[in-house]
PDB file of N, CA and C in Angstrom:
ATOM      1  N   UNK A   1     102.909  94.150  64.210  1.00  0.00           N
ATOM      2  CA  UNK A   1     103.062  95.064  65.317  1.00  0.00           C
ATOM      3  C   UNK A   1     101.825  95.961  65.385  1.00  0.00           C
ATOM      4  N   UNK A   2     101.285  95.753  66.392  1.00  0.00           N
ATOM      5  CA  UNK A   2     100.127  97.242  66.577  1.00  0.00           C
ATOM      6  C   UNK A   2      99.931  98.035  67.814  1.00  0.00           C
ATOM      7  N   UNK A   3     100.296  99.302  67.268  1.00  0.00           N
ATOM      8  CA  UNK A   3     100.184 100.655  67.938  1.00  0.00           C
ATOM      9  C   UNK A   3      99.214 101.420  68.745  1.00  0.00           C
ATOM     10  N   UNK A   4      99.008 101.637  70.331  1.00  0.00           N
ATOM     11  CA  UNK A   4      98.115 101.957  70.889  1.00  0.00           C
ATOM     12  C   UNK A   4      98.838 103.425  71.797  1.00  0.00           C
ATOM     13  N   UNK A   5      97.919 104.340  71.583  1.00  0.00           N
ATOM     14  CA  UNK A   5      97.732 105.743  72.375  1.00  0.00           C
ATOM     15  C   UNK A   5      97.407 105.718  73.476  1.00  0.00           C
ATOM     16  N   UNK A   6      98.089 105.714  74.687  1.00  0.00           N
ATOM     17  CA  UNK A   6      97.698 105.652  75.704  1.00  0.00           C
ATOM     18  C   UNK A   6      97.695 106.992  76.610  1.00  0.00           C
ATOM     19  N   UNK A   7      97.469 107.201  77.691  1.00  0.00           N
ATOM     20  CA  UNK A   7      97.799 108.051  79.023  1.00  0.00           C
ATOM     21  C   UNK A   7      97.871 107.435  80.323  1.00  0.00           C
ATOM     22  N   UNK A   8      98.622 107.827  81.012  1.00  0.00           N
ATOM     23  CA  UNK A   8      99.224 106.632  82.628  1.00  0.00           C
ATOM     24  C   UNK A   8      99.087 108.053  83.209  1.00  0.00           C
ATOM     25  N   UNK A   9      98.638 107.664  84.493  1.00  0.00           N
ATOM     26  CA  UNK A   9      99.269 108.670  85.570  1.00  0.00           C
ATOM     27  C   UNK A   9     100.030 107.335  86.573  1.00  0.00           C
ATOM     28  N   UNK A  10     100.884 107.793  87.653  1.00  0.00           N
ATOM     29  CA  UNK A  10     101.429 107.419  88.451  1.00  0.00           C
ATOM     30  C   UNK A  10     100.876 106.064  88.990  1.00  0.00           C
ATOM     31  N   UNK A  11      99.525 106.480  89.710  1.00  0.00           N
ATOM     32  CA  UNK A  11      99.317 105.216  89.805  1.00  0.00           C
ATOM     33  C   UNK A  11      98.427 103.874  89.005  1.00  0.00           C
ATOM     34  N   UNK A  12      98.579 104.259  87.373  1.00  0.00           N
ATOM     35  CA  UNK A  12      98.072 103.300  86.889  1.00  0.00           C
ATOM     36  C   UNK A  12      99.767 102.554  86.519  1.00  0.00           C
ATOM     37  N   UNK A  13     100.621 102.670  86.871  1.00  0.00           N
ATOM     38  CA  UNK A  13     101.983 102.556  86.121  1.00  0.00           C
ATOM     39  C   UNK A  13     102.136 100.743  86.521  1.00  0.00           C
ATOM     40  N   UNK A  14     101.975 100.303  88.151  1.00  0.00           N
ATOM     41  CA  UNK A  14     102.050  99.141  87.887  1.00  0.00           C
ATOM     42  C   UNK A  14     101.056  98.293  87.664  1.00  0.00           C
ATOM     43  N   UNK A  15      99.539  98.466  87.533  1.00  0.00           N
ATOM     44  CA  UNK A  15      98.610  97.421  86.573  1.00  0.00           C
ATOM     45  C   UNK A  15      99.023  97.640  85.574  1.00  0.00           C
ATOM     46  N   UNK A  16      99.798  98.235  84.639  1.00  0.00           N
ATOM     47  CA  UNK A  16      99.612  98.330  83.650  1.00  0.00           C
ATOM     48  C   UNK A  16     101.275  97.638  83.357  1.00  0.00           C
ATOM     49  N   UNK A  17     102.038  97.711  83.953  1.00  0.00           N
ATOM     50  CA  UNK A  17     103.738  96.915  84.407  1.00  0.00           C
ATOM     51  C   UNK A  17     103.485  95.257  84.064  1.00  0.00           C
ATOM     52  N   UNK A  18     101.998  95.207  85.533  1.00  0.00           N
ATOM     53  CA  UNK A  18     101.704  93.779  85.454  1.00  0.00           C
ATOM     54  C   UNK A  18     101.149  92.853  84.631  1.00  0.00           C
ATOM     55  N   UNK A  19     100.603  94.029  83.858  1.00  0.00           N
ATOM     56  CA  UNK A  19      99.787  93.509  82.473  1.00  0.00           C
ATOM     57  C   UNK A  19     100.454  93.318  81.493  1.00  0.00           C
ATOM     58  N   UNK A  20     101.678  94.015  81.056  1.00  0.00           N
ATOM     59  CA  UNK A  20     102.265  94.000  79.680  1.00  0.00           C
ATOM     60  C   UNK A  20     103.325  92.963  80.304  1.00  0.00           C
ATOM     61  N   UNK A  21     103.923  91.825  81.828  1.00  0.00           N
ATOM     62  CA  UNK A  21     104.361  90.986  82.226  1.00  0.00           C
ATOM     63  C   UNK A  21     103.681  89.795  81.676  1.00  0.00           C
ATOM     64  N   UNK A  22     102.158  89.954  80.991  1.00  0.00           N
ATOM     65  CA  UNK A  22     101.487  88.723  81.046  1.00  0.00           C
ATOM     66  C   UNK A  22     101.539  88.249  79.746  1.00  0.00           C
ATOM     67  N   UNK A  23     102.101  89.150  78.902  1.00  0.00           N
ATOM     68  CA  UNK A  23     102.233  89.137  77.787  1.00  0.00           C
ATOM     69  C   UNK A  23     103.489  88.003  77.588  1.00  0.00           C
ATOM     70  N   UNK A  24     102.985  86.653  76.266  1.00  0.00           N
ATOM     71  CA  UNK A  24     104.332  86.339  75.713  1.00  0.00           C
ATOM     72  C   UNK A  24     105.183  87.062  74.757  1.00  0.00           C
ATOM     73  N   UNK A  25     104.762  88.000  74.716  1.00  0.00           N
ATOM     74  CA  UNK A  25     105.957  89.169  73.232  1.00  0.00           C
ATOM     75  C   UNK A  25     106.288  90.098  73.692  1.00  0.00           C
ATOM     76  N   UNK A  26     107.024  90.555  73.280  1.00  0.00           N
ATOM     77  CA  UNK A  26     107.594  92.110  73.949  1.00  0.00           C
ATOM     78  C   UNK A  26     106.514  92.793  73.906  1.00  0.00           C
ATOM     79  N   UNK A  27     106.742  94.241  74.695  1.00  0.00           N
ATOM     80  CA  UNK A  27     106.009  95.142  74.655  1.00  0.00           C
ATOM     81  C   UNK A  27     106.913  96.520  75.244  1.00  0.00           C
ATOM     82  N   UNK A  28     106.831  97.674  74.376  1.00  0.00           N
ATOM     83  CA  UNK A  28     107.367  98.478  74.248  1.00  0.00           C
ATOM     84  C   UNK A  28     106.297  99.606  74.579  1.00  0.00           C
ATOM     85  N   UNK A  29     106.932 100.552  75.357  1.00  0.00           N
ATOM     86  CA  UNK A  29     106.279 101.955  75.145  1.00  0.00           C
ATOM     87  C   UNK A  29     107.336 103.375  74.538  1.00  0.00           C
ATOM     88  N   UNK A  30     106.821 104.135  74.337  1.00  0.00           N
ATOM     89  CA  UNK A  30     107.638 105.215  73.435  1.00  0.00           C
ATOM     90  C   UNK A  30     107.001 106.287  73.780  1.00  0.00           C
ATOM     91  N   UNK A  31     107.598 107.283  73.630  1.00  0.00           N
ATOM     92  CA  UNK A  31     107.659 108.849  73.518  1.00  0.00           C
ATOM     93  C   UNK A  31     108.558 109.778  73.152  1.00  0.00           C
ATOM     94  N   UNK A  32     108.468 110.140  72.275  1.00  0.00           N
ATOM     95  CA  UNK A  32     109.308 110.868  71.072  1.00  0.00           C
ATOM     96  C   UNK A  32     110.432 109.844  70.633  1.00  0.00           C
ATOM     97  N   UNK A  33     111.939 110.062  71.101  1.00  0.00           N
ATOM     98  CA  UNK A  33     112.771 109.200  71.005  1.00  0.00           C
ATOM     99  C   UNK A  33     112.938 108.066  72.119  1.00  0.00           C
ATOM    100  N   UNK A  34     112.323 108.249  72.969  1.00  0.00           N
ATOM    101  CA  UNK A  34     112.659 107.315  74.224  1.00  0.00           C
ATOM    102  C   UNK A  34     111.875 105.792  74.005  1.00  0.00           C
ATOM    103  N   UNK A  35     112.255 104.888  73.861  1.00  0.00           N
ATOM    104  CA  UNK A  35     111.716 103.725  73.932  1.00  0.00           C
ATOM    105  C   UNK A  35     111.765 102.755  75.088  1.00  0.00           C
ATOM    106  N   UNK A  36     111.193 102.462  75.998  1.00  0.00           N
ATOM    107  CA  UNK A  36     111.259 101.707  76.642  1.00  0.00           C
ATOM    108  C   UNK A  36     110.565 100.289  76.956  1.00  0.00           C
ATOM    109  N   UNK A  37     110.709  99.342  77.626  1.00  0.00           N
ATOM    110  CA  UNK A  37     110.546  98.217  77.469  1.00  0.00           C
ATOM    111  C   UNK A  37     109.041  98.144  78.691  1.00  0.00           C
ATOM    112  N   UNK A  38     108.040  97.567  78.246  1.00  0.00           N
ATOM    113  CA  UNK A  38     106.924  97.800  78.945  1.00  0.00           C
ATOM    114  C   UNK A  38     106.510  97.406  80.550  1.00  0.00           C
ATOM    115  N   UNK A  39     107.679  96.611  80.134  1.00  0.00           N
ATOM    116  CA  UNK A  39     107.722  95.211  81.737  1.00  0.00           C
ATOM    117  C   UNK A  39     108.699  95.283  82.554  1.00  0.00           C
ATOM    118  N   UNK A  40     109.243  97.061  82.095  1.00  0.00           N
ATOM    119  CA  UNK A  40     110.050  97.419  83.793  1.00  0.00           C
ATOM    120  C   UNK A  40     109.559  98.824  84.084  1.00  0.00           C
ATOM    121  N   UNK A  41     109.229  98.457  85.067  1.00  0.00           N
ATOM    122  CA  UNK A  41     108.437  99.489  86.037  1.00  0.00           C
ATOM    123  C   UNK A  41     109.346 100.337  86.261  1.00  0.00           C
ATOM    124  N   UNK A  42     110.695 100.403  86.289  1.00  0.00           N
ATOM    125  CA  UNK A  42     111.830 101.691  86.017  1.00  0.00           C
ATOM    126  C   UNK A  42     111.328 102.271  84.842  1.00  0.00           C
ATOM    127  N   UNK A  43     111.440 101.631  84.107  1.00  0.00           N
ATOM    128  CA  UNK A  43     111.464 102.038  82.334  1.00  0.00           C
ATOM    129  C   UNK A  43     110.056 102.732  82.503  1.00  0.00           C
ATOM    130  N   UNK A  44     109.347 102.161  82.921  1.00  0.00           N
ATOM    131  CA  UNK A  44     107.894 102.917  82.678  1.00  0.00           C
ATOM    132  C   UNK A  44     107.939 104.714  83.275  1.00  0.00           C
ATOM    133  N   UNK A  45     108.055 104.078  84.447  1.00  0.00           N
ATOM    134  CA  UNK A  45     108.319 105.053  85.616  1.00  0.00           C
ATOM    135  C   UNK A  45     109.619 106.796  85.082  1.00  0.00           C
ATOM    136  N   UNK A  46     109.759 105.683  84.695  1.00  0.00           N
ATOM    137  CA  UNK A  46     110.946 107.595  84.007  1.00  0.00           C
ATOM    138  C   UNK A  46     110.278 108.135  82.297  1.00  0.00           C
ATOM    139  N   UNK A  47     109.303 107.606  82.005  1.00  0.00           N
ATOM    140  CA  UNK A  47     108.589 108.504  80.870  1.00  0.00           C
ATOM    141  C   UNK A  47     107.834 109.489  81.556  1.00  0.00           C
ATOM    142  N   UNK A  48     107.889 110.638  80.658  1.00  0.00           N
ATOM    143  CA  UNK A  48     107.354 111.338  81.102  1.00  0.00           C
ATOM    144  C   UNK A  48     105.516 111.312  80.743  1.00  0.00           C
ATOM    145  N   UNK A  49     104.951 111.188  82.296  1.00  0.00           N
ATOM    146  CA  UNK A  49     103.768 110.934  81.878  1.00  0.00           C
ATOM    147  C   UNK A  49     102.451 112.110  82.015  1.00  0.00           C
ATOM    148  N   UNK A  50     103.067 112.808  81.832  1.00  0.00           N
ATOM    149  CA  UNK A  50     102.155 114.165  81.301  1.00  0.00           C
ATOM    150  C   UNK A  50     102.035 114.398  80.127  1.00  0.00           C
ATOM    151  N   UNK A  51     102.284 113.086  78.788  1.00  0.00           N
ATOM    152  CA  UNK A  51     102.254 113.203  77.889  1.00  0.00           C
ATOM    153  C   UNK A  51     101.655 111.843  77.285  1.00  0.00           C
ATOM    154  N   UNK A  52     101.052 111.607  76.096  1.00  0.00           N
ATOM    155  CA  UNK A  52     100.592 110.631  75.644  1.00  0.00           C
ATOM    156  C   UNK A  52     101.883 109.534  75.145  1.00  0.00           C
ATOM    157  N   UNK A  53     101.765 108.536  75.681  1.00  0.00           N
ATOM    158  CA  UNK A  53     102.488 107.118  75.168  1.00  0.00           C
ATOM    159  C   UNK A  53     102.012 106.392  74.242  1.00  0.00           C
ATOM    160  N   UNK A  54     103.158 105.822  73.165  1.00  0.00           N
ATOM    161  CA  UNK A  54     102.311 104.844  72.371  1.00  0.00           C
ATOM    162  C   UNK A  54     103.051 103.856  73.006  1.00  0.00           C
ATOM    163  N   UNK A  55     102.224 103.078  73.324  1.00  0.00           N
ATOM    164  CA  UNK A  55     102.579 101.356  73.249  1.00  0.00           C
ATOM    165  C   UNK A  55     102.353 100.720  71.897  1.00  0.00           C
ATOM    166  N   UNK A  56     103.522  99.541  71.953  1.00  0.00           N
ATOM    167  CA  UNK A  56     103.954  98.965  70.707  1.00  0.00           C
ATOM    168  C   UNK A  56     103.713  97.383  70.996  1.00  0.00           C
ATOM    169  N   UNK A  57     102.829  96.770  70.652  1.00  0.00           N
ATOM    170  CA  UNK A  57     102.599  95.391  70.915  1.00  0.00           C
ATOM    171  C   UNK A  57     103.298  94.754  69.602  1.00  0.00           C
ATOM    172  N   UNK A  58     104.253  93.412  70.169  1.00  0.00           N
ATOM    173  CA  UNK A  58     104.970  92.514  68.870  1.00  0.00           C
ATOM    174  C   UNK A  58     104.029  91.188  69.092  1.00  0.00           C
ATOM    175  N   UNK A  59     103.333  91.312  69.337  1.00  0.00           N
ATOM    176  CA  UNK A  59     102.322  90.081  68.900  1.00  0.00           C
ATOM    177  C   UNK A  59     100.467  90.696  69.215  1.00  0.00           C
ATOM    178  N   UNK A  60      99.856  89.260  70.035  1.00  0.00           N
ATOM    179  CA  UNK A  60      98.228  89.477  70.503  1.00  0.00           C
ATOM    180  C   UNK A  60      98.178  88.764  71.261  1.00  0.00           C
ATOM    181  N   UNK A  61      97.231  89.625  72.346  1.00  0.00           N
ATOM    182  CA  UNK A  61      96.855  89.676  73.366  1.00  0.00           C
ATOM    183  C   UNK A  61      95.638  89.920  73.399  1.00  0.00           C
ATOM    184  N   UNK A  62      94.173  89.622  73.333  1.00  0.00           N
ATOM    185  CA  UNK A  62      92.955  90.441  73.463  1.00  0.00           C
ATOM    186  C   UNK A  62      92.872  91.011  74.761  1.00  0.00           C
ATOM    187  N   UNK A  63      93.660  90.106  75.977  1.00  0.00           N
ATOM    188  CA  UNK A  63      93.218  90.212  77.177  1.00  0.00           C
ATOM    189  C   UNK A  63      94.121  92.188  77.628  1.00  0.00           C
ATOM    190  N   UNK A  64      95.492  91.849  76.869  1.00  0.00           N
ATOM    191  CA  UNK A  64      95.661  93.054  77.147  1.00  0.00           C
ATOM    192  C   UNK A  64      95.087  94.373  76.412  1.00  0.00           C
ATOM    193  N   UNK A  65      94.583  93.770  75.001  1.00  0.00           N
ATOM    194  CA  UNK A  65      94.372  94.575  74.171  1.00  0.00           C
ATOM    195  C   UNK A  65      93.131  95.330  74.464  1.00  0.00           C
ATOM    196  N   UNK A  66      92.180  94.310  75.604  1.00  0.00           N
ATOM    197  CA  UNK A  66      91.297  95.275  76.488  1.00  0.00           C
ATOM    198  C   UNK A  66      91.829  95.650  77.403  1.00  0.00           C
ATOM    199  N   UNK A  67      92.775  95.748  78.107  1.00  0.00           N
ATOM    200  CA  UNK A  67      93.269  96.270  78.856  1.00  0.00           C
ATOM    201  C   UNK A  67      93.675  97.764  78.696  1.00  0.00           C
ATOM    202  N   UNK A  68      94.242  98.138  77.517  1.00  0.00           N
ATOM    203  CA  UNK A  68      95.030  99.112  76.971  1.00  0.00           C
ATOM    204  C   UNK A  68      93.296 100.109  76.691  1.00  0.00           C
ATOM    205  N   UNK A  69      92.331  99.208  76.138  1.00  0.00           N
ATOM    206  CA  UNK A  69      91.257 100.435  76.054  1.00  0.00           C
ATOM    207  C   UNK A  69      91.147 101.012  77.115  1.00  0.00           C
ATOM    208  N   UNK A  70      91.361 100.300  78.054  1.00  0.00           N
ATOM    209  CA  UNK A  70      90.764 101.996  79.231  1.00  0.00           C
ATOM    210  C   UNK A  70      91.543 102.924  79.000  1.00  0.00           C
ATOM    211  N   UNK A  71      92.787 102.935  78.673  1.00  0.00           N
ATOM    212  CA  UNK A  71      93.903 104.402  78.576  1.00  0.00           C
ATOM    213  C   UNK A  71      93.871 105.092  77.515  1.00  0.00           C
ATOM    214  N   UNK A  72      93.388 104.092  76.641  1.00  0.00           N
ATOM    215  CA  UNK A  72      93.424 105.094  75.514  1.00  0.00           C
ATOM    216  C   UNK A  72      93.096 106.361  74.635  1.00  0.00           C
ATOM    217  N   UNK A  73      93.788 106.575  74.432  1.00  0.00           N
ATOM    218  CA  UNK A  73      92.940 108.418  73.630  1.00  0.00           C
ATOM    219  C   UNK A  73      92.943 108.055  72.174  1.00  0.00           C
ATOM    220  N   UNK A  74      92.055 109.278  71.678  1.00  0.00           N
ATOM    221  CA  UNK A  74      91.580 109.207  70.321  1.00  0.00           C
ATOM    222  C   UNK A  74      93.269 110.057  69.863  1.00  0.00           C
TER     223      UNK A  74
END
């Protein structure tokens, strides 16, 4: 499993919906207790995104795994 720091505003919510769709493994995002599933744009859409997300990748992807660098924070 590996762990990425992200930030979304509103409208990065569905490239980033469509991207973790392209994925064959799950993909999870989180914030505090809330876990949600990466590849519903509901689920995405009700984190609160004035705050940093980790996404949780269960496998590899390079294609997303560059994907996820643009959002990411240190």
């Amino acid at each position: 499993m590996r762990e990425t720091r992200i930030r979304l505003n509103v409208d990065d919510v569905s490239d980033f919906v469509r991207a973790a769709a392209e994925c064959d493994f799950d993909v999870d995002v989180k914030y505090n207790r809330i876990l949600v599933d990466a590849k519903s744009i509901l689920g995405v859409m009700s984190m609160d995104l004035n705050h940093v997300l980790t996404v949780k990748c269960y496998g590899e992807s390079p294609r997303f795994e560059s994907f996820l660098q643009r959002y990411a924070v240190a």
